[in-house]
C-alpha atoms as a PDB file:
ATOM      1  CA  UNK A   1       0.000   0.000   0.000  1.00  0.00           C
ATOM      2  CA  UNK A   2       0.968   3.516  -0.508  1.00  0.00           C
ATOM      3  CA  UNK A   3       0.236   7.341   0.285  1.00  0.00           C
ATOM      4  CA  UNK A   4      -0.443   6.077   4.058  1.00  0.00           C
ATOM      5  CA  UNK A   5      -2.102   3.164   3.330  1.00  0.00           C
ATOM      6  CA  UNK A   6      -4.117   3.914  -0.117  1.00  0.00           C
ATOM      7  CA  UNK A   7      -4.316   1.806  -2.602  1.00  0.00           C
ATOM      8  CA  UNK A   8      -3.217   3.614  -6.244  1.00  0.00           C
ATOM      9  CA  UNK A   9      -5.755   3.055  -8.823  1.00  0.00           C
ATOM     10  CA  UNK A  10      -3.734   0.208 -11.065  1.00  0.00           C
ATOM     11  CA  UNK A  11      -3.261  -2.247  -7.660  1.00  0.00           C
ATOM     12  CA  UNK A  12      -6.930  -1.912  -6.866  1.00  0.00           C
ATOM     13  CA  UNK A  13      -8.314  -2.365 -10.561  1.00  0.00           C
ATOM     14  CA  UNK A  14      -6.062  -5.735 -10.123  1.00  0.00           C
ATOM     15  CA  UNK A  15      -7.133  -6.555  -6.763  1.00  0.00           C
ATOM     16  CA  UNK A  16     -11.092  -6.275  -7.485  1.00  0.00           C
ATOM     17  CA  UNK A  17     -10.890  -7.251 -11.353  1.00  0.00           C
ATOM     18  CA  UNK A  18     -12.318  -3.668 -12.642  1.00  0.00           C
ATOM     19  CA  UNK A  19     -10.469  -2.161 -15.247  1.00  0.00           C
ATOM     20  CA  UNK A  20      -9.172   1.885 -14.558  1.00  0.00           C
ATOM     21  CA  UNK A  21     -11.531   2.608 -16.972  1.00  0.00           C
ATOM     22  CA  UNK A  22     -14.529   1.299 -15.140  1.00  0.00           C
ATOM     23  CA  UNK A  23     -13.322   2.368 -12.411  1.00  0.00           C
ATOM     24  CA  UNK A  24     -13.534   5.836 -13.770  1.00  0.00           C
ATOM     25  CA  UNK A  25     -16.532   5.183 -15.308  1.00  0.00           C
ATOM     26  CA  UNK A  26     -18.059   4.653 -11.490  1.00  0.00           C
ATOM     27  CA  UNK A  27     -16.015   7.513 -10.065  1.00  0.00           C
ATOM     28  CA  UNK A  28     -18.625   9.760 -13.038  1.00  0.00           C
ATOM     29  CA  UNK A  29     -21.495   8.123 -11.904  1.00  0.00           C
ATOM     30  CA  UNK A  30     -20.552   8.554  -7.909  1.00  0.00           C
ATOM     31  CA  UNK A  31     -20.828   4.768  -7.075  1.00  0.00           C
ATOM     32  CA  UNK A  32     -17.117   4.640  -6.264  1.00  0.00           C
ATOM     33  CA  UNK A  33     -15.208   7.338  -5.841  1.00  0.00           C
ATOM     34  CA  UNK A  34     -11.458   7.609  -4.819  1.00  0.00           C
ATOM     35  CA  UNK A  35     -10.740   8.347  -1.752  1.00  0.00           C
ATOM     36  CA  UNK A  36      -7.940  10.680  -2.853  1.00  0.00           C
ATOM     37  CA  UNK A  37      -6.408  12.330  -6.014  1.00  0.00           C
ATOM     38  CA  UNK A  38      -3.329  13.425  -6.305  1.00  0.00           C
ATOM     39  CA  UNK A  39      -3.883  17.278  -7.114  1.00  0.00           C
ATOM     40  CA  UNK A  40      -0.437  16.900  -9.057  1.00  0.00           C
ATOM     41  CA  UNK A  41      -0.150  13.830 -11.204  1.00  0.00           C
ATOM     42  CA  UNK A  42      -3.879  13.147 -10.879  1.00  0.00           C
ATOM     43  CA  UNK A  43      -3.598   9.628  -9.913  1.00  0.00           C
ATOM     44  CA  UNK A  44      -6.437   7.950  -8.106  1.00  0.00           C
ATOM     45  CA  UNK A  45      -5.949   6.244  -4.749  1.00  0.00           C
ATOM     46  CA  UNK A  46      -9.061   4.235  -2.932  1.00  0.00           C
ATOM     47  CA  UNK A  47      -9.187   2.644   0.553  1.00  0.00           C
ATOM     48  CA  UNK A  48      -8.764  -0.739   1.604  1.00  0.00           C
ATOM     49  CA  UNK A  49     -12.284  -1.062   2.651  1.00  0.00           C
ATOM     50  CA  UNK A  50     -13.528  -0.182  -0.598  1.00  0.00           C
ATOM     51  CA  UNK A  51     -13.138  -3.432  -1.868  1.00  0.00           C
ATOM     52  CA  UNK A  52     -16.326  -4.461  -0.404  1.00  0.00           C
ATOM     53  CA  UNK A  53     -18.346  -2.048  -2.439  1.00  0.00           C
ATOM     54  CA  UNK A  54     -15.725  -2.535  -5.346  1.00  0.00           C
ATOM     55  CA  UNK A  55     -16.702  -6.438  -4.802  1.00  0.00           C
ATOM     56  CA  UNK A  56     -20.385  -5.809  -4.505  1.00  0.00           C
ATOM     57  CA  UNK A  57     -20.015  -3.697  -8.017  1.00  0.00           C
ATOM     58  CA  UNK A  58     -17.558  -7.075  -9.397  1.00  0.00           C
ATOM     59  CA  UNK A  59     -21.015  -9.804  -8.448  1.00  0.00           C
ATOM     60  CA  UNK A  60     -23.268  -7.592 -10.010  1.00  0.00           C
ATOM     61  CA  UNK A  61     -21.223  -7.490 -13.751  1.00  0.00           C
ATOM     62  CA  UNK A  62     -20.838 -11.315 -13.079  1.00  0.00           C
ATOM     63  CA  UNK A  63     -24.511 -11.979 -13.133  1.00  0.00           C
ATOM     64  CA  UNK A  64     -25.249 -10.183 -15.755  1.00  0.00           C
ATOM     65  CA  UNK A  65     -26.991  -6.665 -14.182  1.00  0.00           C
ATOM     66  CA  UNK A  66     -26.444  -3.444 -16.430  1.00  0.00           C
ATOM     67  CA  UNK A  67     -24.434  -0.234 -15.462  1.00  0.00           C
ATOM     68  CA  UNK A  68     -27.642   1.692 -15.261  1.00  0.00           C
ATOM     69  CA  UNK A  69     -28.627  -0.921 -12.626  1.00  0.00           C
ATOM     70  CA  UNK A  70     -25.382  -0.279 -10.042  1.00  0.00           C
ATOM     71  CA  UNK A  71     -27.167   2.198  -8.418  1.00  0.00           C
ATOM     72  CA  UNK A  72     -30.153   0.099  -7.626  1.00  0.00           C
ATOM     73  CA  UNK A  73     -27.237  -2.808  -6.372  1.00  0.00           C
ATOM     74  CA  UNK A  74     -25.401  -0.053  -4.519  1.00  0.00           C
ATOM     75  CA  UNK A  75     -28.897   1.848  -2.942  1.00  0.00           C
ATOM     76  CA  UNK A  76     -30.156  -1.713  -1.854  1.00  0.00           C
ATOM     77  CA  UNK A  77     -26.506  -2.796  -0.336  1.00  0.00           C
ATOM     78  CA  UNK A  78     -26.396   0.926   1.401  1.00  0.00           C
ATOM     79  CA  UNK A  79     -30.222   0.263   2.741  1.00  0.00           C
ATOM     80  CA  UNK A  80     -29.454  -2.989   3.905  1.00  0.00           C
ATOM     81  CA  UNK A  81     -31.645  -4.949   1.166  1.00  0.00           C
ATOM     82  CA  UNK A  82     -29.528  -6.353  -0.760  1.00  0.00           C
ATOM     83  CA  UNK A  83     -30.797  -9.735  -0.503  1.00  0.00           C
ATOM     84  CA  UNK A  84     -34.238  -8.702  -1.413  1.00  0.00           C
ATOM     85  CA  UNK A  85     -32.961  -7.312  -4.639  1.00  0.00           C
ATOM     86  CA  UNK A  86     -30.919 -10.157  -5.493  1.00  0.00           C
ATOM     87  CA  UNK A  87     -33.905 -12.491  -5.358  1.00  0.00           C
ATOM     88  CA  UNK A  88     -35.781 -10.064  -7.643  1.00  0.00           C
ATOM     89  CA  UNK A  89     -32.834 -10.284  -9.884  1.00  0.00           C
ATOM     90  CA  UNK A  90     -32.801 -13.735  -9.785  1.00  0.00           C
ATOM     91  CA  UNK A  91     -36.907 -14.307 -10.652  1.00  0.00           C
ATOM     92  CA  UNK A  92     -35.854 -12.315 -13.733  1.00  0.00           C
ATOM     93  CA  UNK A  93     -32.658 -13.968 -14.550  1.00  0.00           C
ATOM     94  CA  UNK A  94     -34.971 -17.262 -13.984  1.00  0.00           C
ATOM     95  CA  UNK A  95     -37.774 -15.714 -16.396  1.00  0.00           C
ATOM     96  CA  UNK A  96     -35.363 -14.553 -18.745  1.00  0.00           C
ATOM     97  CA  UNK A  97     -33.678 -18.379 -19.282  1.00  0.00           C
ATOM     98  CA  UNK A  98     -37.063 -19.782 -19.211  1.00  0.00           C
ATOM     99  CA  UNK A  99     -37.731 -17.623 -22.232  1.00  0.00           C
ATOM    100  CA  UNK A 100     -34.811 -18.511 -23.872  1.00  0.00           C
ATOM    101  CA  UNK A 101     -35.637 -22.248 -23.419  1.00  0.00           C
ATOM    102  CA  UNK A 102     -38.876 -21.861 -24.845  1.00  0.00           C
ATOM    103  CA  UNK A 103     -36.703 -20.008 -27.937  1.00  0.00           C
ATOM    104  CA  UNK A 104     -34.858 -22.748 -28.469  1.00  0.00           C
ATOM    105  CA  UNK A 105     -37.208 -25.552 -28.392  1.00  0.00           C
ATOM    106  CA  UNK A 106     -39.063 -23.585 -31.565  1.00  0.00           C
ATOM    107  CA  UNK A 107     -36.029 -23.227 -33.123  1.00  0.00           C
ATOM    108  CA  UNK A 108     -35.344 -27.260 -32.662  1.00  0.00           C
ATOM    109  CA  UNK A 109     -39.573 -27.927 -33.992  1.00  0.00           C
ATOM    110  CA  UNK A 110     -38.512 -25.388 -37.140  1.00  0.00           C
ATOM    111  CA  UNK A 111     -35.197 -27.909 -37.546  1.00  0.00           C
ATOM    112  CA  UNK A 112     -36.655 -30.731 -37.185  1.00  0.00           C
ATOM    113  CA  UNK A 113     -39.209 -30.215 -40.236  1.00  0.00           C
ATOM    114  CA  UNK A 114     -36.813 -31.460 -42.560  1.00  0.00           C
ATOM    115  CA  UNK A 115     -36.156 -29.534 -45.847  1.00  0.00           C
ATOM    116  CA  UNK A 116     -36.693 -25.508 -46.631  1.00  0.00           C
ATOM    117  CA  UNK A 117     -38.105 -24.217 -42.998  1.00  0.00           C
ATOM    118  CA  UNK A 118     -41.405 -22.520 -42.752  1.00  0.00           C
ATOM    119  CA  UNK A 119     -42.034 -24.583 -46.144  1.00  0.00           C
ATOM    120  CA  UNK A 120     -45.663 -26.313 -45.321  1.00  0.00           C
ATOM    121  CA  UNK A 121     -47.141 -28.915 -48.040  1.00  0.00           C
ATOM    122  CA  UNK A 122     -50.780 -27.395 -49.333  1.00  0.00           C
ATOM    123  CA  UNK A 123     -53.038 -29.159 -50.938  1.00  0.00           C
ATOM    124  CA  UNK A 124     -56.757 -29.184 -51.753  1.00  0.00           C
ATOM    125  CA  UNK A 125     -59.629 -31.794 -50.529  1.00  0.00           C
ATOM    126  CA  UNK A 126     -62.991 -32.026 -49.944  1.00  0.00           C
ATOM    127  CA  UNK A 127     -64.409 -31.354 -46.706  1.00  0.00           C
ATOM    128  CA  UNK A 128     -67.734 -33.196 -45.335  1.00  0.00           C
ATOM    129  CA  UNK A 129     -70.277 -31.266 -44.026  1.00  0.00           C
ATOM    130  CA  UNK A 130     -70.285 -31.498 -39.967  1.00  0.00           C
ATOM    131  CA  UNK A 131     -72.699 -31.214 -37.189  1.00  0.00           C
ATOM    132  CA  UNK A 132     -71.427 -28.863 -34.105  1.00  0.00           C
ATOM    133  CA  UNK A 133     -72.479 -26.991 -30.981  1.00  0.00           C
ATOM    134  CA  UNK A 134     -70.749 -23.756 -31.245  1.00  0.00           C
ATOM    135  CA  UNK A 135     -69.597 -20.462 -28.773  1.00  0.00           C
ATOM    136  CA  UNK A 136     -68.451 -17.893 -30.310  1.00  0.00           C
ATOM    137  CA  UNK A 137     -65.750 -15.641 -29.034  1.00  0.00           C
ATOM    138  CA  UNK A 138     -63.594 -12.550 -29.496  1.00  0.00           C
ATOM    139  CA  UNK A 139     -59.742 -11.856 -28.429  1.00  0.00           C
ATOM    140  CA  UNK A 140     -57.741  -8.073 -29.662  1.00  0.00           C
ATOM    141  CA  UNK A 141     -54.692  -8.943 -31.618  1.00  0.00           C
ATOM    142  CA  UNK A 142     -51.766  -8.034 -30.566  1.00  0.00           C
ATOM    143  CA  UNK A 143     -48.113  -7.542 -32.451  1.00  0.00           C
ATOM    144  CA  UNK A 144     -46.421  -9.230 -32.384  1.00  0.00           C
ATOM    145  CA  UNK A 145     -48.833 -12.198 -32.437  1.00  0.00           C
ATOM    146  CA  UNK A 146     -49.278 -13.799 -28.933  1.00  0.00           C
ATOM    147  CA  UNK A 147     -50.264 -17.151 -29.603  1.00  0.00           C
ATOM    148  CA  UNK A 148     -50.940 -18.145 -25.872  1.00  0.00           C
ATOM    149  CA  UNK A 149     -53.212 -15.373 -25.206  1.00  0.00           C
ATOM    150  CA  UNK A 150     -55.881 -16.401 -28.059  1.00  0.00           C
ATOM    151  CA  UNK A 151     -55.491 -19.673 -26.674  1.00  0.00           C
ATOM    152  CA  UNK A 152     -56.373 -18.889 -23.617  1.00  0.00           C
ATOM    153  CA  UNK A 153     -59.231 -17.031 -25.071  1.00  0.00           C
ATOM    154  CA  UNK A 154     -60.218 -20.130 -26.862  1.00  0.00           C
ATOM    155  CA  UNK A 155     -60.174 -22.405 -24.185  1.00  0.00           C
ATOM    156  CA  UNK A 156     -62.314 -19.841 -22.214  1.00  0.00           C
ATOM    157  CA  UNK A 157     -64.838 -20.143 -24.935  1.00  0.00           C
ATOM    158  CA  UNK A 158     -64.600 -23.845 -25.430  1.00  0.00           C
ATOM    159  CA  UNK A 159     -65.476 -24.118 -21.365  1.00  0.00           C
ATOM    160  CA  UNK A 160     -68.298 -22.663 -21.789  1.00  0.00           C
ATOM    161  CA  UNK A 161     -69.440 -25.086 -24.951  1.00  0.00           C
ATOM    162  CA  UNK A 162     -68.023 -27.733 -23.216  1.00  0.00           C
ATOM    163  CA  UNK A 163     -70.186 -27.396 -19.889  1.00  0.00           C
ATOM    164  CA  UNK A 164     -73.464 -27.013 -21.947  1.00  0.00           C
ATOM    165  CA  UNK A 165     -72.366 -30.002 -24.070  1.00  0.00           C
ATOM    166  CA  UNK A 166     -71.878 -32.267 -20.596  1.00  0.00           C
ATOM    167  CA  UNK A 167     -75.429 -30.972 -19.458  1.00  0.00           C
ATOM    168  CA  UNK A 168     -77.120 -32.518 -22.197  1.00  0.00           C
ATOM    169  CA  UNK A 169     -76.008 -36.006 -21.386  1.00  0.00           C
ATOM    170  CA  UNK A 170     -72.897 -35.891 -24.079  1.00  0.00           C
ATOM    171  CA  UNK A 171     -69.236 -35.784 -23.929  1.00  0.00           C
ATOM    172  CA  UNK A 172     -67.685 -33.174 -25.565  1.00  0.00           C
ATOM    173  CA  UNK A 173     -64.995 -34.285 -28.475  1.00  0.00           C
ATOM    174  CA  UNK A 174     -61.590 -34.238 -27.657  1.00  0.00           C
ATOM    175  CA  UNK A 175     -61.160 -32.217 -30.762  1.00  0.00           C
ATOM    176  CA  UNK A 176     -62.632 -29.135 -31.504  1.00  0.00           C
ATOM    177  CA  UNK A 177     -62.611 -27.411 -34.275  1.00  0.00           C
ATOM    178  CA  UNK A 178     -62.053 -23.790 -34.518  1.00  0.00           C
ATOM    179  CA  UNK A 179     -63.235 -21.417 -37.112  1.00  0.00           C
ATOM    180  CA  UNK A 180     -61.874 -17.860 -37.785  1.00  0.00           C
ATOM    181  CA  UNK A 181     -64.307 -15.090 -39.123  1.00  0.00           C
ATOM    182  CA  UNK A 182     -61.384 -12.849 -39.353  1.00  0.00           C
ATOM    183  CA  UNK A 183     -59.296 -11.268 -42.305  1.00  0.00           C
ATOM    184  CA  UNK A 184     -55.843 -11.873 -41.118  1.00  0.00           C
ATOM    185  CA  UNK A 185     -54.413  -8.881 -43.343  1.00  0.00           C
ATOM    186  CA  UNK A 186     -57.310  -6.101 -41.667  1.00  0.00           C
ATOM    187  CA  UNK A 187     -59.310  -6.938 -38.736  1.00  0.00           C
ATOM    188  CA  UNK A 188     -57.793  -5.968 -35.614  1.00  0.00           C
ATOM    189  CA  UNK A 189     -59.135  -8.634 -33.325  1.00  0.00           C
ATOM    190  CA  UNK A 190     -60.053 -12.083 -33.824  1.00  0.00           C
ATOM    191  CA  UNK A 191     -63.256 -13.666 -34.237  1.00  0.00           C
ATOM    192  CA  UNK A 192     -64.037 -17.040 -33.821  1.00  0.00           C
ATOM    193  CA  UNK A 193     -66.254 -19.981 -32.626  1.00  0.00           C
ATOM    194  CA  UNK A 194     -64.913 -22.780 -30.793  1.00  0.00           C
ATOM    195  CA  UNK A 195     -67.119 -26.243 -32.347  1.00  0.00           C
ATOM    196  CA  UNK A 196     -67.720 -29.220 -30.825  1.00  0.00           C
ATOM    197  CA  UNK A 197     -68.669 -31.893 -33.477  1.00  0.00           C
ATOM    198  CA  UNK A 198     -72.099 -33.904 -32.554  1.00  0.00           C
ATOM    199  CA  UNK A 199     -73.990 -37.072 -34.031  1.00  0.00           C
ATOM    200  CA  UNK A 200     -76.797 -35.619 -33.181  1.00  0.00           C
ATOM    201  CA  UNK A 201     -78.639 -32.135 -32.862  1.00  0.00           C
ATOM    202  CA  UNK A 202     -78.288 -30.676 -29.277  1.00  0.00           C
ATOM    203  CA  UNK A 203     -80.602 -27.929 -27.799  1.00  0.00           C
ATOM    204  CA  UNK A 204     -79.235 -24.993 -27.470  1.00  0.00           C
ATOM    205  CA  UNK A 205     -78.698 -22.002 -24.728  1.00  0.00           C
ATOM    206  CA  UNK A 206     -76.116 -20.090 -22.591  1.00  0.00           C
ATOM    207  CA  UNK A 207     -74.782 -18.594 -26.214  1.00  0.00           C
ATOM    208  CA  UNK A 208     -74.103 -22.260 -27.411  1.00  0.00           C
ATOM    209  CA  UNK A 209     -76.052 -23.036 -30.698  1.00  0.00           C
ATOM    210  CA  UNK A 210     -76.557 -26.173 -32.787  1.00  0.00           C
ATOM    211  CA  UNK A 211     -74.967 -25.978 -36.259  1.00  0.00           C
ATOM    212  CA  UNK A 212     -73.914 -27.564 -39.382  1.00  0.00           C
ATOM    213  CA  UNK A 213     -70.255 -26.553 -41.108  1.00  0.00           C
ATOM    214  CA  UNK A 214     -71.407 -26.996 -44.540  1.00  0.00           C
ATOM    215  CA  UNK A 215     -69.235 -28.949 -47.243  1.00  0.00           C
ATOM    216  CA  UNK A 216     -66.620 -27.551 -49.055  1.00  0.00           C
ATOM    217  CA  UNK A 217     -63.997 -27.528 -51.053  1.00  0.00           C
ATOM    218  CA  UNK A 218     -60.629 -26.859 -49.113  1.00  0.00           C
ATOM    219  CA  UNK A 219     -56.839 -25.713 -49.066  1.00  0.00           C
ATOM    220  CA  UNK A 220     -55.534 -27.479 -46.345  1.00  0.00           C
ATOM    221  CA  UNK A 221     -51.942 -27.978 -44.505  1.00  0.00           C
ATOM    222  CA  UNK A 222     -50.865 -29.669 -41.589  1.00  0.00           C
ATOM    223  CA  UNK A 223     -49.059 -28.080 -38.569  1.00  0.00           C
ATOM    224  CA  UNK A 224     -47.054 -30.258 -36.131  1.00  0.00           C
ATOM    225  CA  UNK A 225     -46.016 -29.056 -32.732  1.00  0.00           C
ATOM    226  CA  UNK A 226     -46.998 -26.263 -29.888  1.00  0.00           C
ATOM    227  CA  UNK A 227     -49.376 -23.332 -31.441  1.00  0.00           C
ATOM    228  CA  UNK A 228     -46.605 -20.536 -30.936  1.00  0.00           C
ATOM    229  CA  UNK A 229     -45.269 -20.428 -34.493  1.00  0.00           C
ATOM    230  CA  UNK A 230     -48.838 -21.722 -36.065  1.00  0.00           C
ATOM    231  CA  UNK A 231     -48.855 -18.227 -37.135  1.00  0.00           C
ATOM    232  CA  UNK A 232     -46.448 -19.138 -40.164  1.00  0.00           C
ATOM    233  CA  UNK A 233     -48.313 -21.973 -41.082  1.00  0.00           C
ATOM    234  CA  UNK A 234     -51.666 -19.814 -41.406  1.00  0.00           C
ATOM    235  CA  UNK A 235     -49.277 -17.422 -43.394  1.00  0.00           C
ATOM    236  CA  UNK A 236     -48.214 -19.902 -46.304  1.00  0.00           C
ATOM    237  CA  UNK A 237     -51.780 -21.543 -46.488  1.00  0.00           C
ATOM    238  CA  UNK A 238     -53.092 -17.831 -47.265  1.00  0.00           C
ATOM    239  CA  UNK A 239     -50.006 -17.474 -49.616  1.00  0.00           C
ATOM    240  CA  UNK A 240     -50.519 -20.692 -51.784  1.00  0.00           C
ATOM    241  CA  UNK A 241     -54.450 -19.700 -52.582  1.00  0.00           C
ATOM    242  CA  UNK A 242     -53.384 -16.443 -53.618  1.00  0.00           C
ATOM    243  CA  UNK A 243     -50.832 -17.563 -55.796  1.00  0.00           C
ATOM    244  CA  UNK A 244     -52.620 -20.548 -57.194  1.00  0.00           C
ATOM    245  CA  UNK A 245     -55.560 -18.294 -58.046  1.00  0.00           C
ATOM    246  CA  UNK A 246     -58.229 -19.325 -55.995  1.00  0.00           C
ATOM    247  CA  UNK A 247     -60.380 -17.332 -53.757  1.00  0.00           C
ATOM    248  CA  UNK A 248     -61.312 -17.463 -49.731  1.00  0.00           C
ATOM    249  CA  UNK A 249     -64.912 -18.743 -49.557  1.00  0.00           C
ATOM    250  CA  UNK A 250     -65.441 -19.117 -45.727  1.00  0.00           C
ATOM    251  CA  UNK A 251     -63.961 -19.058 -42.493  1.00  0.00           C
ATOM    252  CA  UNK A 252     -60.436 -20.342 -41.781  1.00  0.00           C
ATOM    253  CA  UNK A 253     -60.854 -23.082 -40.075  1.00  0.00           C
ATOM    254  CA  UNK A 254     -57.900 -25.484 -37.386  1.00  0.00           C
ATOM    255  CA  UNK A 255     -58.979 -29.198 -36.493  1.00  0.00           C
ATOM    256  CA  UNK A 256     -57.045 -30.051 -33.355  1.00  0.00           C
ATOM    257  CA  UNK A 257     -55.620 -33.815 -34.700  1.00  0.00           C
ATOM    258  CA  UNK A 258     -53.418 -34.499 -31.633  1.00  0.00           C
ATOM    259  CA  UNK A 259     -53.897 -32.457 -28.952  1.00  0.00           C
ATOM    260  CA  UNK A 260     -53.319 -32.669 -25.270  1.00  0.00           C
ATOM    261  CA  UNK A 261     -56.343 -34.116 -24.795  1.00  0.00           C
ATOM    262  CA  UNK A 262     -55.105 -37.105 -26.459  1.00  0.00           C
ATOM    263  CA  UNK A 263     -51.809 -37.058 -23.580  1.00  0.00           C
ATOM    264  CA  UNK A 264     -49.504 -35.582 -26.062  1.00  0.00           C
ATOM    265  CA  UNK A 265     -47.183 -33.223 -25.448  1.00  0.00           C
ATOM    266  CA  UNK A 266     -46.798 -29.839 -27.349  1.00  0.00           C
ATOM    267  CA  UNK A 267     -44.354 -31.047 -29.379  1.00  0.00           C
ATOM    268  CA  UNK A 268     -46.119 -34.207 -30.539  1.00  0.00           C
ATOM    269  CA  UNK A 269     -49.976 -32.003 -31.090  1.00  0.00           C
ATOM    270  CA  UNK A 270     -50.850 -31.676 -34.863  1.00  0.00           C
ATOM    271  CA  UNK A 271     -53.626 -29.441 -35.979  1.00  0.00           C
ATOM    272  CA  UNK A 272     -55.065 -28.975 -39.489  1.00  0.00           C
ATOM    273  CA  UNK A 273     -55.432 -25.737 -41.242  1.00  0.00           C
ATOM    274  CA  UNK A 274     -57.771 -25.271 -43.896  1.00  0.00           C
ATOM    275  CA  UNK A 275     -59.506 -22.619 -45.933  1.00  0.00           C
ATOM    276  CA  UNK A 276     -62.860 -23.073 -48.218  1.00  0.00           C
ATOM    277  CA  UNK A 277     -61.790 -21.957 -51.422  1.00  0.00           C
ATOM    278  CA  UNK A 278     -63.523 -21.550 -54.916  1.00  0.00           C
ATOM    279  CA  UNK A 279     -61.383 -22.187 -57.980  1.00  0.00           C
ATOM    280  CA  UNK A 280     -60.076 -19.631 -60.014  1.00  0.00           C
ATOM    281  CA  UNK A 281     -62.230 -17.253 -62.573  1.00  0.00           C
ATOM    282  CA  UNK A 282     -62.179 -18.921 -66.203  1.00  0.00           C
ATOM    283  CA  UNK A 283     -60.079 -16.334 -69.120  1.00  0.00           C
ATOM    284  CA  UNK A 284     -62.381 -14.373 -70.572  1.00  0.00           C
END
């Protein structure tokens, strides 16, 4: 130690592994300040017992916290709740990986497609005409799209089918079908109905009514995994009619295949996607 003790700015940048130019940087915000400058040569000097704060400053770098938050790390340390904030820190460190884990496991579903990604086979079938009990429902959309809140919309809206279902007598199918009233490209919320299909006619009430899908003609793809990126699928289906010439001619329309109803996990659930469509206008 020198100057009676003091510490001279390179030693302690060595001792508590922050650079003289962090260490500066701190001094400008007021975090950490030297305890003495030499009015001559300018050199910093700094106290033995500010390595605790100097450590303190050191943990929060290592696990990850901004410069903007040092004062929050310092305040809390100076008020005696440091622990408190660390915790908080931690719930969003924990939040933050959990995040990136979901991430990752879409990028690993895209992957594991096999050939061009976000390429989705389209073709066109006919589609039976089908007996339902039916709740109809409304969600805002959001950007970008949040695929877990018009779930949870859905399955708000499905209860409700579902209870009236069970107090007929029935059980509900394991696999709804969902129908979108919505034009993806201008409506700002989506519209839908959440349909149960029957063998029989049910009577209706509570907002659930007894309908039939009628036939049609479809564009249809598949979709295999959770329904975060289903988005992209919806996107291509709307992008082959266009460019094949045909025209929208009802509500989209997603047939849970494997769902979790069936034990499945996200990963394993496949859903159809389909569109009525007419066929294109003959040349003139």
């Amino acid at each position: 130690m020198d100057n009676d003790g003091l510490i001279p700015i390179g030693r302690f940048a060595k001792l508590t592994d922050l650079s003289p130019r962090f260490l500066r940087k701190l001094d400008e915000r007021g975090l950490l300040s030297p305890v003495y400058v030499d009015p001559s040569s300018r050199y910093r000097y700094y106290s033995p017992a500010q390595t605790r704060l100097a450590g303190l400053v050191h943990l929060a770098r290592q696990v990850g916290m901004t410069v903007d938050q040092l004062d929050e790390v310092v305040a809390a340390y100076d008020s005696g709740e440091l622990r408190p904030y660390l915790e908080r820190q931690r719930a969003a460190v924990a939040a933050r990986l959990a995040e990136d884990g979901r991430l990752l496991r879409l990028l690993d579903l895209e992957l594991e497609r096999g050939g061009r990604p976000l390429a989705y086979e389209v073709a066109l079938k006919d589609q039976a005409a089908l007996l339902v009990m039916s709740a109809a429902g409304s969600v805002p959309r959001v950007h970008p799209h949040d695929a877990w809140a018009l779930e949870s919309a859905l399955r708000r809206v499905g209860a409700r089918a579902m209870v009236h279902i069970a107090g007929r007598g029935e059980t509900p199918s394991r696999h709804p079908v969902i129908l979108y009233d919505t034009d993806l490209s201008r409506d700002d919320a989506f519209t839908f109905e959440v349909c149960f299909p029957l063998t029989a006619p049910l009577p209706e009430g509570d907002g659930v009514v007894c309908k039939e899908l009628p036939a049609a003609r479809v564009a249809y793809t598949t979709f295999h995994g959770p329904y975060d990126t289903i988005w992209n699928a919806h996107v291509e289906l709307q992008a082959w009619i266009a460019e094949h010439g045909y025209q929208p001619a009802g509500p989209l329309r997603e047939t849970g295949i494997v769902n979790e109803e069936d034990g499945a996990s996200p990963r394993d659930w496949v859903t159809e996607l389909s569109v009525p469509v007419e066929p294109p206008a003959a040349p003139a």
